[in-house]
Protein backbone atom coordinates (compact mmCIF):
# COMPACT_ATOMS: atom_id res chain seq x y z
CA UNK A 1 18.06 42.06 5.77
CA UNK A 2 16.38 42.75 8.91
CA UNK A 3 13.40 40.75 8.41
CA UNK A 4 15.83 38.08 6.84
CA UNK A 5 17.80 37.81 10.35
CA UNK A 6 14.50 38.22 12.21
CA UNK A 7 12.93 34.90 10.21
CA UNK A 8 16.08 32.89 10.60
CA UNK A 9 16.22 33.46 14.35
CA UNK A 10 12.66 32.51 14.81
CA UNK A 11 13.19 29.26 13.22
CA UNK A 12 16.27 28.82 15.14
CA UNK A 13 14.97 29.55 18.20
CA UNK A 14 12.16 27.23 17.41
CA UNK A 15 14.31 24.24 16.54
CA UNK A 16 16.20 24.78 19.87
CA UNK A 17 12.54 24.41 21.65
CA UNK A 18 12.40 21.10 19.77
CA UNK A 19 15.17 19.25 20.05
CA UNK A 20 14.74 20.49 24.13
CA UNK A 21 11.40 19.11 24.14
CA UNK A 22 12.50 15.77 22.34
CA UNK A 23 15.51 15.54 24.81
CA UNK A 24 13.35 16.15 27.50
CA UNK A 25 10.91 13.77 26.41
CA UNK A 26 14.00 11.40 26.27
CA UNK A 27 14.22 11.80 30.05
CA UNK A 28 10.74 11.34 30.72
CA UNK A 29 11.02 7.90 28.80
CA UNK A 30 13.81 6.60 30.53
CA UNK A 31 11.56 7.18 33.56
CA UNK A 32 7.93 5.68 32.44
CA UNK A 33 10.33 2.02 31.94
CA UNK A 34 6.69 0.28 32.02
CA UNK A 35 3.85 0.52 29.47
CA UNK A 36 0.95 0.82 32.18
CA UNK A 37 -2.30 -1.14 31.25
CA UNK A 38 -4.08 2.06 30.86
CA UNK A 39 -2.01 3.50 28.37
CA UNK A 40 -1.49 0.39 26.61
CA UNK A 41 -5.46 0.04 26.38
CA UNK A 42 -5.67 3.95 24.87
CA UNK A 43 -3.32 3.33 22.36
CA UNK A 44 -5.04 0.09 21.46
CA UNK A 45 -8.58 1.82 21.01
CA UNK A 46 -6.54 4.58 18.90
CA UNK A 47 -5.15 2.20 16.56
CA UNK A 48 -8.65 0.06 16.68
CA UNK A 49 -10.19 3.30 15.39
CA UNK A 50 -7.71 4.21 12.51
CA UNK A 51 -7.58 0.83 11.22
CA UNK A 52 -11.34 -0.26 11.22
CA UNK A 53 -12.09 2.64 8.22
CA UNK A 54 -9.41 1.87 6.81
CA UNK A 55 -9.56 -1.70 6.09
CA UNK A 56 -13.11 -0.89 4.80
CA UNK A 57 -11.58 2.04 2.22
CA UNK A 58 -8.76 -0.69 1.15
CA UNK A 59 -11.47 -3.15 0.42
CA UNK A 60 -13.41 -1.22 -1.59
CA UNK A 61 -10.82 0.03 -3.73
CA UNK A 62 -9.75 -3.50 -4.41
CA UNK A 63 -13.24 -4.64 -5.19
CA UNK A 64 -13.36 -2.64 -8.27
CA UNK A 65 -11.08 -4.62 -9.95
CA UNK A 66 -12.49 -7.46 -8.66
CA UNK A 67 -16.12 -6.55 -9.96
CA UNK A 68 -15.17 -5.86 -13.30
CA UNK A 69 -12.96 -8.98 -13.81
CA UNK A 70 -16.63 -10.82 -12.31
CA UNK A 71 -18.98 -8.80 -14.94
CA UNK A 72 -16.49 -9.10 -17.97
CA UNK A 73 -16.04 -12.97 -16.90
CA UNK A 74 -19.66 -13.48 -18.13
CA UNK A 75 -19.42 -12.73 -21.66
CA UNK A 76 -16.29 -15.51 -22.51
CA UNK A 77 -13.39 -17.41 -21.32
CA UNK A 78 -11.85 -14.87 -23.30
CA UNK A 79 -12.65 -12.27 -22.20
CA UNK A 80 -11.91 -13.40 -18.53
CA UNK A 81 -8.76 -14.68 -19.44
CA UNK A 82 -7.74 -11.16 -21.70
CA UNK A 83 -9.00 -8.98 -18.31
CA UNK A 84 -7.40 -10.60 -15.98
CA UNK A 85 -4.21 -10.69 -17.89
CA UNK A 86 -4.67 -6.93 -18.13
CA UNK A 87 -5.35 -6.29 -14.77
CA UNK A 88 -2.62 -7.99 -13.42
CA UNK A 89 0.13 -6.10 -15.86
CA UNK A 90 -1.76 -2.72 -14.92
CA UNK A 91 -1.46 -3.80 -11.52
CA UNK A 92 2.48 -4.80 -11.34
CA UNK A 93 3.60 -2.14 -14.18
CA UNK A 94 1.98 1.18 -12.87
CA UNK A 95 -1.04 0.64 -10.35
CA UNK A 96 1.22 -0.57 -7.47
CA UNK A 97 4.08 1.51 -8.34
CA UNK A 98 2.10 4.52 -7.65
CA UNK A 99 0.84 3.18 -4.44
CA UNK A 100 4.05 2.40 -2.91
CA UNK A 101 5.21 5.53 -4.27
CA UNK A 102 2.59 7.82 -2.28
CA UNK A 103 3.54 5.80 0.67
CA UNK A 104 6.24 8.30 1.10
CA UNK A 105 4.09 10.66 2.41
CA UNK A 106 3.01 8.77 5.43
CA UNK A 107 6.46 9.34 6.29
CA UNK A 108 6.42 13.08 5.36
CA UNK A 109 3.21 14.78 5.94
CA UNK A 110 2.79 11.82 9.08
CA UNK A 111 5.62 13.37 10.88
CA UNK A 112 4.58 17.65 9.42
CA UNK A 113 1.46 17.10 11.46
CA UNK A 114 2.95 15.96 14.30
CA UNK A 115 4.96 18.69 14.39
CA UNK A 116 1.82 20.97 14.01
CA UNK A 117 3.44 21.77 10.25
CA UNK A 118 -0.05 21.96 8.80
CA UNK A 119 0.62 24.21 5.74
CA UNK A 120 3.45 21.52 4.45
CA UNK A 121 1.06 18.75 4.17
CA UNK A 122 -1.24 20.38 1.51
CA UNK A 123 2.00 21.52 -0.18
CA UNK A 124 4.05 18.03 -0.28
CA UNK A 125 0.18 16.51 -1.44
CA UNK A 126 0.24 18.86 -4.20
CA UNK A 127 3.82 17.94 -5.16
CA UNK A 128 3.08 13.99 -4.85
CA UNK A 129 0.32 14.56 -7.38
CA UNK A 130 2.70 16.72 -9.20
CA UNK A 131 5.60 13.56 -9.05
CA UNK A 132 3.22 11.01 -9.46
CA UNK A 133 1.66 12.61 -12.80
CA UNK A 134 4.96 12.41 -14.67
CA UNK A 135 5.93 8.76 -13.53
CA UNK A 136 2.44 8.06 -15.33
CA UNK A 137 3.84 9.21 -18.92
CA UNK A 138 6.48 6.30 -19.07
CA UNK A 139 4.09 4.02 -17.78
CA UNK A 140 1.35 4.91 -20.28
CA UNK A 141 4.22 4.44 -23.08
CA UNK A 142 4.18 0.67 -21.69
CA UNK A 143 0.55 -0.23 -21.35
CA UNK A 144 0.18 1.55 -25.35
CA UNK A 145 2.40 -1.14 -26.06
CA UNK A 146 1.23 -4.11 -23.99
CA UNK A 147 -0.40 -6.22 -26.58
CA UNK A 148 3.49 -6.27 -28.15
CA UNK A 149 5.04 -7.02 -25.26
CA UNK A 150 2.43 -9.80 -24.22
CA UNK A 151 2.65 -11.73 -27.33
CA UNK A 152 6.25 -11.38 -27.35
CA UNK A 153 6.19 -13.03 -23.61
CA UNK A 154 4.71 -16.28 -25.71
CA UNK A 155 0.97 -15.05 -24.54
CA UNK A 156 -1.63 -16.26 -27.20
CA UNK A 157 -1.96 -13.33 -29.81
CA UNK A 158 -5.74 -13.21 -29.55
CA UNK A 159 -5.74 -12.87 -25.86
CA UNK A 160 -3.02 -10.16 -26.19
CA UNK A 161 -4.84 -8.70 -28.18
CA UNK A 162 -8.03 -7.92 -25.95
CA UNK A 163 -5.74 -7.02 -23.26
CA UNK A 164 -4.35 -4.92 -25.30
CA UNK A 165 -7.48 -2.98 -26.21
CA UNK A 166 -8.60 -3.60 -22.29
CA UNK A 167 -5.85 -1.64 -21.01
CA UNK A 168 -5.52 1.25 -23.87
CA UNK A 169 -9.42 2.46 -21.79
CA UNK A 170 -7.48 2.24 -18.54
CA UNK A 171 -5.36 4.74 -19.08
CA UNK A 172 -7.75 7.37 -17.53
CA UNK A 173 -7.69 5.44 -14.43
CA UNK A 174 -3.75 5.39 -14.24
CA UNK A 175 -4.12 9.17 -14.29
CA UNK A 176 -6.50 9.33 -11.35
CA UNK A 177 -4.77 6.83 -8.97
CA UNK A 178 -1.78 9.42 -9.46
CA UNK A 179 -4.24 11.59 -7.83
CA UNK A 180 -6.16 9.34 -5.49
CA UNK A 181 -3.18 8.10 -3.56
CA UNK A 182 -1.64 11.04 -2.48
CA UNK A 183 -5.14 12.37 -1.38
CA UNK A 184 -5.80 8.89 0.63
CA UNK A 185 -2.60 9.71 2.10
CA UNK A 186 -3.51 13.53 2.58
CA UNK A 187 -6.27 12.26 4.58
CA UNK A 188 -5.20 9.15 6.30
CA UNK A 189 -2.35 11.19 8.17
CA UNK A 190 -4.20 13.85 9.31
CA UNK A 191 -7.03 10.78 10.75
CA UNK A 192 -9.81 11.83 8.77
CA UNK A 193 -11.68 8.78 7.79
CA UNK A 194 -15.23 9.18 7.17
CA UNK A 195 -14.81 11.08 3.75
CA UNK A 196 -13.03 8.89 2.48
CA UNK A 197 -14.94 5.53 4.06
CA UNK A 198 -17.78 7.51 2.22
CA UNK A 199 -16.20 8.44 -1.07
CA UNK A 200 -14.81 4.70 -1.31
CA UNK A 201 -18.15 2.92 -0.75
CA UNK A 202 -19.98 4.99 -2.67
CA UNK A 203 -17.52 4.83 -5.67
CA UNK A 204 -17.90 1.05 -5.22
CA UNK A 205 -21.63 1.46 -5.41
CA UNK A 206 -21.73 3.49 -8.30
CA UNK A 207 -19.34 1.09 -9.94
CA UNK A 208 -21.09 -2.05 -9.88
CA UNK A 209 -24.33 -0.79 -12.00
CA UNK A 210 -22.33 1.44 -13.79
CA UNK A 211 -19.82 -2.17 -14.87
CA UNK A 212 -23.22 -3.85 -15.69
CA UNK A 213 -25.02 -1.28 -18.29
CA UNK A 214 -21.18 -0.43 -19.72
CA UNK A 215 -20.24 -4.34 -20.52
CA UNK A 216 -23.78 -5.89 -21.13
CA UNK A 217 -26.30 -2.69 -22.40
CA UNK A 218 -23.76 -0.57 -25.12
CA UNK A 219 -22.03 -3.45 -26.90
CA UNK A 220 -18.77 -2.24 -25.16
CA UNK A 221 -18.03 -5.67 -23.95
CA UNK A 222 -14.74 -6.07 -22.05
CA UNK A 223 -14.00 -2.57 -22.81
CA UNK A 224 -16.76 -1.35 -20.48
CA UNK A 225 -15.12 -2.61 -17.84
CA UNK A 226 -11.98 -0.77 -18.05
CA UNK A 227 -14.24 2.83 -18.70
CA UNK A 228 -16.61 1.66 -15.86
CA UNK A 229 -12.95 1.56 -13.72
CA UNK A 230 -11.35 4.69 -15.31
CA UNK A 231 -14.89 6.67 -14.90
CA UNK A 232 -15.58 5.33 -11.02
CA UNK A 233 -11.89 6.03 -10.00
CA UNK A 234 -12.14 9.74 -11.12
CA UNK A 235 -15.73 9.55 -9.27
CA UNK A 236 -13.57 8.84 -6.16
CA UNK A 237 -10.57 11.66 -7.15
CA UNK A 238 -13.55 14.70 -7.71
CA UNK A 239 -15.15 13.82 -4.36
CA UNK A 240 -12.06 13.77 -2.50
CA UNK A 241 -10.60 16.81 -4.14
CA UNK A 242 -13.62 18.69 -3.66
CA UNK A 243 -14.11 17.34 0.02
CA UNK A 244 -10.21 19.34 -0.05
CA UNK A 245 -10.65 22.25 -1.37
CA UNK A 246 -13.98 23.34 0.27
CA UNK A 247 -14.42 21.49 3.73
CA UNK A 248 -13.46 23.53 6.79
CA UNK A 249 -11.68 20.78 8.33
CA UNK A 250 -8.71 21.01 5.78
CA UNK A 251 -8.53 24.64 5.99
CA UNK A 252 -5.47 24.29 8.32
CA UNK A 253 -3.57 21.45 6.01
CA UNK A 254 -5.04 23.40 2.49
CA UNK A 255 -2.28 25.42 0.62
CA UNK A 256 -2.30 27.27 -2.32
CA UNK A 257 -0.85 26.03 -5.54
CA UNK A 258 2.25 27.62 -5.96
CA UNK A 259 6.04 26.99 -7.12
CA UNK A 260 7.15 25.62 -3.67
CA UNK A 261 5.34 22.72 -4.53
CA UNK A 262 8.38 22.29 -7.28
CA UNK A 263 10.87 22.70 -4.26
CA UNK A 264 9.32 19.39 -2.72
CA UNK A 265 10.17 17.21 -4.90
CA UNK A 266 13.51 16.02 -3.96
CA UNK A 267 12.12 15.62 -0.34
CA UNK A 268 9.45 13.17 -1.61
CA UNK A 269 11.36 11.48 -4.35
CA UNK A 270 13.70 10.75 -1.22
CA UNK A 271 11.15 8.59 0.34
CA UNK A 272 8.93 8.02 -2.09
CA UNK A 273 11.08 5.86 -4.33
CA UNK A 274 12.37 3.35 -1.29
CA UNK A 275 8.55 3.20 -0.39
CA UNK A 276 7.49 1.82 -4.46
CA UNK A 277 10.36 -0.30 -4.25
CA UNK A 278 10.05 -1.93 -1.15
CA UNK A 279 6.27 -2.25 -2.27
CA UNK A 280 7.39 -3.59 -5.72
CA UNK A 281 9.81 -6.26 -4.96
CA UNK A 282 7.27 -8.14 -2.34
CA UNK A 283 4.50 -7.74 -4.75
CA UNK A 284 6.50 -8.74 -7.99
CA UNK A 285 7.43 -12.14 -6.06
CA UNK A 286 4.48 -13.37 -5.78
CA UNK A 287 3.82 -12.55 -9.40
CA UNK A 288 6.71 -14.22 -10.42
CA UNK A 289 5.85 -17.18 -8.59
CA UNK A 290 2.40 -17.59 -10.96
CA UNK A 291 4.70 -17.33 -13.73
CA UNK A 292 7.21 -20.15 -12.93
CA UNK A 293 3.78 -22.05 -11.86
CA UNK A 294 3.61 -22.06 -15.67
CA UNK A 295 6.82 -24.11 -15.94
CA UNK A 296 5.34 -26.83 -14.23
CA UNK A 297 3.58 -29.86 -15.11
CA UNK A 298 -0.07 -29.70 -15.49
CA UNK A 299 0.24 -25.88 -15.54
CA UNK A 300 -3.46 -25.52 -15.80
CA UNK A 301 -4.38 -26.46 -12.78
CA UNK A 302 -1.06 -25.52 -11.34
CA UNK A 303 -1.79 -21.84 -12.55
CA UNK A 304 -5.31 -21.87 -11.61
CA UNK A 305 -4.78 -23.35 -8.00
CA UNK A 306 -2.03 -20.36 -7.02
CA UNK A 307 -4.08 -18.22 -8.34
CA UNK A 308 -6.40 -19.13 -6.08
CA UNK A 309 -4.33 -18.77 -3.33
CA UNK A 310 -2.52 -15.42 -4.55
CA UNK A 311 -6.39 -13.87 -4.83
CA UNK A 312 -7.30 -14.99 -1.32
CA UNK A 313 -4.63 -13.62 0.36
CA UNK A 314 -4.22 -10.25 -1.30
CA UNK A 315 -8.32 -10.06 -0.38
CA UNK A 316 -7.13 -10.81 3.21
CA UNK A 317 -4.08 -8.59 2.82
CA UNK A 318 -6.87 -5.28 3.01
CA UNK A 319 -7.04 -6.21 6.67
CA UNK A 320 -3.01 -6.00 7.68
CA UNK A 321 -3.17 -2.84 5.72
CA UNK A 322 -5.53 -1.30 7.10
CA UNK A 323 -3.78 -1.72 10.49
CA UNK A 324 -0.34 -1.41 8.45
CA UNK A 325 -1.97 2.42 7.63
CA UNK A 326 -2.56 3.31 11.44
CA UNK A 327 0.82 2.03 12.36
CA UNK A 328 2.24 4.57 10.14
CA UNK A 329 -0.47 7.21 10.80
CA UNK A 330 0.24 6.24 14.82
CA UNK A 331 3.99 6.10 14.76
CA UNK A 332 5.08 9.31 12.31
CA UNK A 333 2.66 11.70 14.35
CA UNK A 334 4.23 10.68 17.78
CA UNK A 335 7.68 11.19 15.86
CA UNK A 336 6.66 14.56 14.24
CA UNK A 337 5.68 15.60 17.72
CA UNK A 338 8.61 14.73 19.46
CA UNK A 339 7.29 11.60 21.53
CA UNK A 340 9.37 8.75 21.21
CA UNK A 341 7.34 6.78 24.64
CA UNK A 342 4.35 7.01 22.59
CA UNK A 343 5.42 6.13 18.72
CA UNK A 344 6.70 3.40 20.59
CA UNK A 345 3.52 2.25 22.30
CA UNK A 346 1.80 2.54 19.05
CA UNK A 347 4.07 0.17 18.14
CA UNK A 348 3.23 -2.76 20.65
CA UNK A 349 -0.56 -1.63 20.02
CA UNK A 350 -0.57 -2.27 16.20
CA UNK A 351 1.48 -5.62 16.81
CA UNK A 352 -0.75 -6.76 19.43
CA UNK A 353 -3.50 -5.87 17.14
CA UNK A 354 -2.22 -7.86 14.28
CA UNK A 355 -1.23 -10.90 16.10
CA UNK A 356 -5.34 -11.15 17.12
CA UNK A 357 -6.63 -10.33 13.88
CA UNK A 358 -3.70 -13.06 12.06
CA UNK A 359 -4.88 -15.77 14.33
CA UNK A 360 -8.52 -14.85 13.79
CA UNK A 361 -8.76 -15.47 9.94
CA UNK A 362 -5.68 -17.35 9.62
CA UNK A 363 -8.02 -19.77 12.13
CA UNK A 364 -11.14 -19.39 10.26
CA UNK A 365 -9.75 -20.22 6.94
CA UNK A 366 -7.74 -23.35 8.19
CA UNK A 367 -11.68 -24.22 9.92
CA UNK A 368 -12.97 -24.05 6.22
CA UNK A 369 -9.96 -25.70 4.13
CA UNK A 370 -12.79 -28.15 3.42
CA UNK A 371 -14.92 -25.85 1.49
CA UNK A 372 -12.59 -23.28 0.82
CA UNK A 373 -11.94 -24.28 -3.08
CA UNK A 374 -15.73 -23.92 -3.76
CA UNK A 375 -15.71 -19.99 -3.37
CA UNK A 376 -13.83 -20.05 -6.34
CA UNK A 377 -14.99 -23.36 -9.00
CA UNK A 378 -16.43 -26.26 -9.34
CA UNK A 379 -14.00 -28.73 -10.65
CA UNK A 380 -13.04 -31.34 -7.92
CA UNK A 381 -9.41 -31.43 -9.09
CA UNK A 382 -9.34 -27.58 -8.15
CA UNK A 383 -11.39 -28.00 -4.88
CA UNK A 384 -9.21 -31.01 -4.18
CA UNK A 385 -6.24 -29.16 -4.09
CA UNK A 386 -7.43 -25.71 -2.48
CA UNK A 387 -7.45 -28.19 0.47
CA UNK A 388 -4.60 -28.94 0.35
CA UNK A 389 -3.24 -25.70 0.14
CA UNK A 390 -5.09 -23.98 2.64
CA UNK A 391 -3.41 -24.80 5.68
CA UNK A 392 -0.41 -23.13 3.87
CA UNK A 393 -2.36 -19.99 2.97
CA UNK A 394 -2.96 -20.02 6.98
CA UNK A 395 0.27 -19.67 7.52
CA UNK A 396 0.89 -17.20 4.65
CA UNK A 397 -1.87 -14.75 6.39
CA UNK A 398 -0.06 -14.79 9.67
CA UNK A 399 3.05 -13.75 8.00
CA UNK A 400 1.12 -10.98 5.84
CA UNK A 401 -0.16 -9.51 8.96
CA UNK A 402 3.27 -9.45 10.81
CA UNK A 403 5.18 -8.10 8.25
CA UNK A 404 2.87 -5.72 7.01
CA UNK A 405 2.61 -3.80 10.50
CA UNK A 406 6.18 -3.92 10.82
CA UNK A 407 6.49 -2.36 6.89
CA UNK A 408 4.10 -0.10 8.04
CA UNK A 409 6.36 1.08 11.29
CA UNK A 410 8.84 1.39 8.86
CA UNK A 411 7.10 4.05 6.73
CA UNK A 412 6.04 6.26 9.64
CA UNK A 413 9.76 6.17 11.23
CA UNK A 414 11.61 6.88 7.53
CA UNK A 415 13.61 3.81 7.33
CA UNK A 416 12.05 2.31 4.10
CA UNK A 417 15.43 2.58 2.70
CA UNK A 418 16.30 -0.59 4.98
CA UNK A 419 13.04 -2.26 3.51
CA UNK A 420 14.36 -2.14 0.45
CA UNK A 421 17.15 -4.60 1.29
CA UNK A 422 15.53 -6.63 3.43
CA UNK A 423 12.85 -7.11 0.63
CA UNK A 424 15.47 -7.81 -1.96
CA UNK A 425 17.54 -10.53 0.09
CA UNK A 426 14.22 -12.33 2.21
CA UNK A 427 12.86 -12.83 -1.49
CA UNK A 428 15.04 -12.46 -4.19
CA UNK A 429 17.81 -13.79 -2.55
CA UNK A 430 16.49 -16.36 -0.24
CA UNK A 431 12.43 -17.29 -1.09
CA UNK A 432 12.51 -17.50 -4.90
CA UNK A 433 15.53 -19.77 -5.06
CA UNK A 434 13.92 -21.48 -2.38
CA UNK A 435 10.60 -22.07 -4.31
CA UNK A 436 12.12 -22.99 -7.50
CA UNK A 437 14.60 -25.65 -5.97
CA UNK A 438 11.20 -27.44 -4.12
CA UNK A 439 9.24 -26.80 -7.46
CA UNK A 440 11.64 -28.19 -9.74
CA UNK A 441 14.26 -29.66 -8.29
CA UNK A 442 12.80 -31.98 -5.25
CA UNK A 443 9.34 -31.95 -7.61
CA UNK A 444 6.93 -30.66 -5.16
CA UNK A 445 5.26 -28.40 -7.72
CA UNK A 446 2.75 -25.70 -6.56
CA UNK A 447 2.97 -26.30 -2.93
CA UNK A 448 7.18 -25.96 -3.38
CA UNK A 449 6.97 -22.65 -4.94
CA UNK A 450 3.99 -21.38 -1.73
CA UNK A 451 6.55 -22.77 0.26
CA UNK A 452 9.78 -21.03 -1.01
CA UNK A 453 7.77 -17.74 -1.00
CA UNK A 454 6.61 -18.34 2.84
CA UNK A 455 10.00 -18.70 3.49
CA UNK A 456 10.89 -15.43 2.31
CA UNK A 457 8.42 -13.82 3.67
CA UNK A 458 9.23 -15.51 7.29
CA UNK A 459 12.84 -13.85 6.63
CA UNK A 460 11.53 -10.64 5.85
CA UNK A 461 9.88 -10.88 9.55
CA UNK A 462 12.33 -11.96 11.17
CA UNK A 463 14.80 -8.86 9.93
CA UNK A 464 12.14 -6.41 10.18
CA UNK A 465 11.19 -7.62 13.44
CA UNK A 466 15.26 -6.90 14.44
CA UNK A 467 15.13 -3.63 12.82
CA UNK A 468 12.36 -2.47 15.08
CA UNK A 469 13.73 -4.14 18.27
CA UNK A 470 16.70 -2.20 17.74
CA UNK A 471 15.16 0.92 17.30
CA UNK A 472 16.47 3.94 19.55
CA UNK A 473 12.96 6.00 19.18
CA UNK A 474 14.46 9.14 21.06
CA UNK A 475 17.44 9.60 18.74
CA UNK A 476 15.02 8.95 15.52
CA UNK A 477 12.24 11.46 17.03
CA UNK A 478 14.89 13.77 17.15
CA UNK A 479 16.16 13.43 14.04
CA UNK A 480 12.80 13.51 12.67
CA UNK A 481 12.34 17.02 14.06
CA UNK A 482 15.39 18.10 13.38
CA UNK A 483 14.92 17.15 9.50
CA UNK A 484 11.60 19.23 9.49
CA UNK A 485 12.78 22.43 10.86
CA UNK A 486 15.39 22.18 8.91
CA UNK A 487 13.65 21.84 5.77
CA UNK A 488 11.57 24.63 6.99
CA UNK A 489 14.33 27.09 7.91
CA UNK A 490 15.64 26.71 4.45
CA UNK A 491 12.14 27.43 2.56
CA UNK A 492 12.43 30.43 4.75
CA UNK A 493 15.41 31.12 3.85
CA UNK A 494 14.46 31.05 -0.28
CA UNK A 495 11.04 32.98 0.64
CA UNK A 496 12.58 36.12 1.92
């Protein structure tokens, strides 16, 4: 009982220190009214720093997918048509689930080590990897099945069936992004780049050979490109996890595997689940919006010509998320430390950052409208209208890069809850009808559905861009301290 008491009042005492140093630091904000240049310039070199690796580790994961879809592409229509089918079910069905679901950590272990709660973050990685490992069993239940659902869908039965058989060999790789993403995140929070700048090129390196012999050399054919995937991802997992579990500069954050991590799990299911579907709802528009390019007359070229578009901005996309991931990084371990004056100058930095890099390539790619279809075929029609639609894929990469800061503010200060519904109304309830009433009704085809979608996503700017105005970051950097000593007083409290 003694020691009991004794624990308790430690941890009391220490969240009284806290919340006095986040009041305090309250004070001191009210003071410092102006951002000076110098300390707008630090902040800017900070975020400069995070987001460079990381837009380099987002590219490379996405270029796996991208060189196998290349290497399969050579054997067949078929087999190009089958894999990318695949990859984009695998993609909206489990891949980006898991993804948005590890986001939740940025918010958790982002705001531990601000705190100086080092132990946590190996513990809550542990349990994400735990979480994220049972999600996969439903999913894999669904991709077993795809070449059913596919051809019930109205797909062609013989390209349903490859997919089928494509996807079956990518369940291994399902299995290690449950892994991979937490550990990115493990990583990424804590500001560690270079291992994982390493693992990620390297795994790309290794991947593209490895692609080649698997499709072309062992009569594999399409299949080797989903083992080439589910071989090179694990590649990426072992490094990682071994980079974990024996490099000195995790001792602090490494834990030991034990049943707390099963006491976690609420905690990250309570973030983690807003994150995916926030994630899910923005992704699974655009999605949608190939689908109803179906619908339309001449849907070959329809299809083809969005696709086109969809491909060249989620290539672009790696560069908002890269500064999207030091946002978060940025803004969770100012909150986790109890400085609201600085999460909130990471803030302006990653904004003022994104606005240079949106009118950078969103300037480039409106420069090179001309020759902008021929990255991609070789049929006029195609090229023809690529021109056309690059000036609105201009606009579309502005918007990406606004609202993917502001999405990734939201995951560092907790709030992905609100994301959620301004997700659901900006697209669901605003840009899809939108993009079907110019499609279909006022016949504008392809370019009325980009349009519709734009519009949403200018919505989802505008409220997110209200949310963060209205953001009271000494009230929320004290809440955010007060949840994590709380959460720590009670493990205490089940420990002794």
């Amino acid at each position: 009982m003694a020691e009991e008491r004794t624990a308790m009042e430690e941890s009391l005492l220490l969240g009284k220190e806290v919340v006095s140093k986040t009041e305090s630091h309250g004070e001191e904000e009210r003071k410092k009214k102006v951002i000076s240049k110098d300390i707008y310039l630090k902040e800017m070199k900070r975020i400069c720093y995070l987001s460079g690796p990381m837009v380099a580790i987002g590219l490379s994961q996405y270029m796996l997918q991208v060189v196998s879809i290349i290497i399969v592409g050579n054997l067949g229509e078929l087999d190009l048509a089958s894999t990318a089918l695949s990859i984009s079910f695998t993609t909206v069905t489990g891949f980006s689930f898991l993804v948005g679901m590890s986001s939740g950590l940025e918010t958790i272990c982002g705001q531990a080590y601000g705190a100086k709660q080092y132990q946590r973050i190996g513990m809550q990685t542990y349990t994400a990897i735990f979480s994220l490992i049972l999600v996969c069993l439903p999913v894999s239940f669904i991709w077993i099945n795809i070449e059913n659902i596919l051809v019930f869908t109205g797909q062609d039965p013989l390209i349903a069936h490859e997919a089928g058989r494509f996807t079956i060999w990518l369940l291994p790789a399902l299995f290690a992004y449950a892994i991979l993403q937490p550990l990115v995140r493990y990583f990424q929070i804590q500001s560690m780049l270079l291992p994982m700048l390493l693992s990620s090129c390297a795994t790309l390196v290794f991947h593209i050979p490895l692609c080649w012999a698997l499709v072309f050399k062992t009569g594999l054919d399409n299949v080797g490109g989903a083992i080439a995937m589910s071989i090179s991802i694990w590649f990426n997992v072992i490094f990682l996890g071994l980079y974990m579990r024996y490099s000195s500069s995790c001792a602090k954050t490494r834990a030991p595997i034990c049943m707390e991590l099963f006491q976690g799990i609420w905690e990250f299911l309570r973030f983690a689940i807003p994150s995916a579907v926030m994630l899910c709802l923005e992704w699974w528009s655009f999605e949608l919006m190939v689908l109803l390019s179906g619908l339309l007359p001449n849907p070959q070229l329809e299809t083809s010509v969005l696709s086109v578009c969809l491909n060249t901005i989620a290539t672009l996309y790696t560069i908002p998320f890269g500064i999207s991931a030091a946002a978060s990084t940025r803004v969770s371990n100012e909150l986790g430390a109890g400085n609201p004056f600085e999460a909130r100058v990471a803030v302006l930095g990653a904004m003022s950052l994104a606005l240079i890099e949106a009118s950078i390539v969103s300037g480039t790619l409106f420069a090179c409208r001309h020759v902008y279809g021929y990255v991609f075929s070789n049929d006029k029609e195609v090229i023809d209208y690529a021109t056309v639609m690059a000036p609105l894929v201009s606009i579309s990469v502005i918007l990406d890069s606004i609202q993917g800061v502001l999405t990734g503010i939201a995951r560092g200060c907790g709030w992905q809850h609100l994301g959620v519904y301004v997700n659901l109304g900006a697209f669901y309830l605003c840009g899809i009808p939108v993009a079907a009433a110019l499609a279909f009704w006022v016949q504008v085809g392809g370019k009325g559905l980009w349009i519709g979608i734009q519009v949403g996503a200018f919505v989802q700017c505008v409220l997110l861009s209200i949310i963060t105005c209205c953001i009271n970051w000494e009230q929320l950097a004290m809440k955010a301290r007060q949840r994590l000593f709380d959460v720590q007083f009670s493990a205490e409290n089940r420990l002794v």
